[in-house]
Protein backbone atom coordinates (compact mmCIF):
# COMPACT_ATOMS: atom_id res chain seq x y z
CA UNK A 1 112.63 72.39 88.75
CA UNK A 2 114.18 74.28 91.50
CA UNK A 3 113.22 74.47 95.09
CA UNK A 4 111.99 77.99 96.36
CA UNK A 5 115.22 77.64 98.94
CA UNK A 6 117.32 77.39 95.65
CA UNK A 7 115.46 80.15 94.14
CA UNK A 8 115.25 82.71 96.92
CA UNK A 9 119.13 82.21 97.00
CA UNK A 10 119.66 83.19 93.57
CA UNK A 11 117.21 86.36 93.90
CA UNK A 12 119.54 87.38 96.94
CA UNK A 13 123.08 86.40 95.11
CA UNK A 14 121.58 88.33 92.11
CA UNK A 15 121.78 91.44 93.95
CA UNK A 16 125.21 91.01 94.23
CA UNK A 17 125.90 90.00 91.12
CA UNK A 18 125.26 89.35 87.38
CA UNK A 19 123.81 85.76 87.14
CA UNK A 20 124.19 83.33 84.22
CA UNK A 21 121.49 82.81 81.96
CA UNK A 22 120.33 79.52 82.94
CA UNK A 23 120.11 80.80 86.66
CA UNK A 24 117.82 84.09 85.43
CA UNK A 25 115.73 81.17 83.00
CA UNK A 26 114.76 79.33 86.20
CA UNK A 27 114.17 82.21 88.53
CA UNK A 28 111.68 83.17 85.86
CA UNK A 29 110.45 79.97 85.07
CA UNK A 30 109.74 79.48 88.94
CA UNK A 31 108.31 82.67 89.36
CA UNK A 32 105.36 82.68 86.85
CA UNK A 33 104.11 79.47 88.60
CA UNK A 34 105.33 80.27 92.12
CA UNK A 35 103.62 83.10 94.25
CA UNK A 36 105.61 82.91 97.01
CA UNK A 37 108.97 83.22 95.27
CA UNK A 38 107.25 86.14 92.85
CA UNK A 39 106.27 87.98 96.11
CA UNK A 40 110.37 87.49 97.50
CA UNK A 41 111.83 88.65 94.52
CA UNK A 42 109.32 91.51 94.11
CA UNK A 43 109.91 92.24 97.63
CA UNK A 44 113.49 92.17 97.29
CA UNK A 45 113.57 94.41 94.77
CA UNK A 46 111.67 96.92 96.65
CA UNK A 47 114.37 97.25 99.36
CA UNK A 48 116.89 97.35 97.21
CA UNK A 49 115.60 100.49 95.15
CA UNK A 50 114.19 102.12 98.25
CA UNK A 51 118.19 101.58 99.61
CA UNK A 52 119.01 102.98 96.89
CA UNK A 53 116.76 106.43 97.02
CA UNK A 54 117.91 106.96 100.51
CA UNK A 55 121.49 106.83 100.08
CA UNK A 56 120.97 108.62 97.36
CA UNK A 57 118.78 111.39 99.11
CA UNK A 58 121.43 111.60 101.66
CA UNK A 59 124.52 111.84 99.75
CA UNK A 60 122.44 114.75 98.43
CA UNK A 61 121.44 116.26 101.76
CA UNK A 62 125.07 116.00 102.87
CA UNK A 63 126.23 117.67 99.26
CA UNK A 64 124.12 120.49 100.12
CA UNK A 65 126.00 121.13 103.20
CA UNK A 66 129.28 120.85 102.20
């Protein structure tokens, strides 16, 4: 099994990028028995789609301007 430094990396690289299958099996794997990581990657998450609703919201405030 993974270490949670191993798998906190591959939650982060997965935001940059599409991981292989065996990576995504033992993120999962580790999560269901791992709180810690589960809380990281839920976490992670989180910010990312918040990011995302801001820019988002912005690009749409400035839109309205133009």
């Amino acid at each position: 099994m993974r270490s949670c430094r191993d798998i906190t990396a591959l939650v982060s690289q997965g935001l940059d990028k599409q991981l292989s299958l065996g990576e995504r099996l033992a993120i999962g794997v580790h999560v269901m028995m791992c709180p810690r990581c589960r809380n990281f990657q839920s976490q992670t998450q989180f910010i990312r789609k918040a990011a995302h609703r801001y820019t988002e919201q912005l690009q749409n405030s400035l839109d309205k301007k133009s």
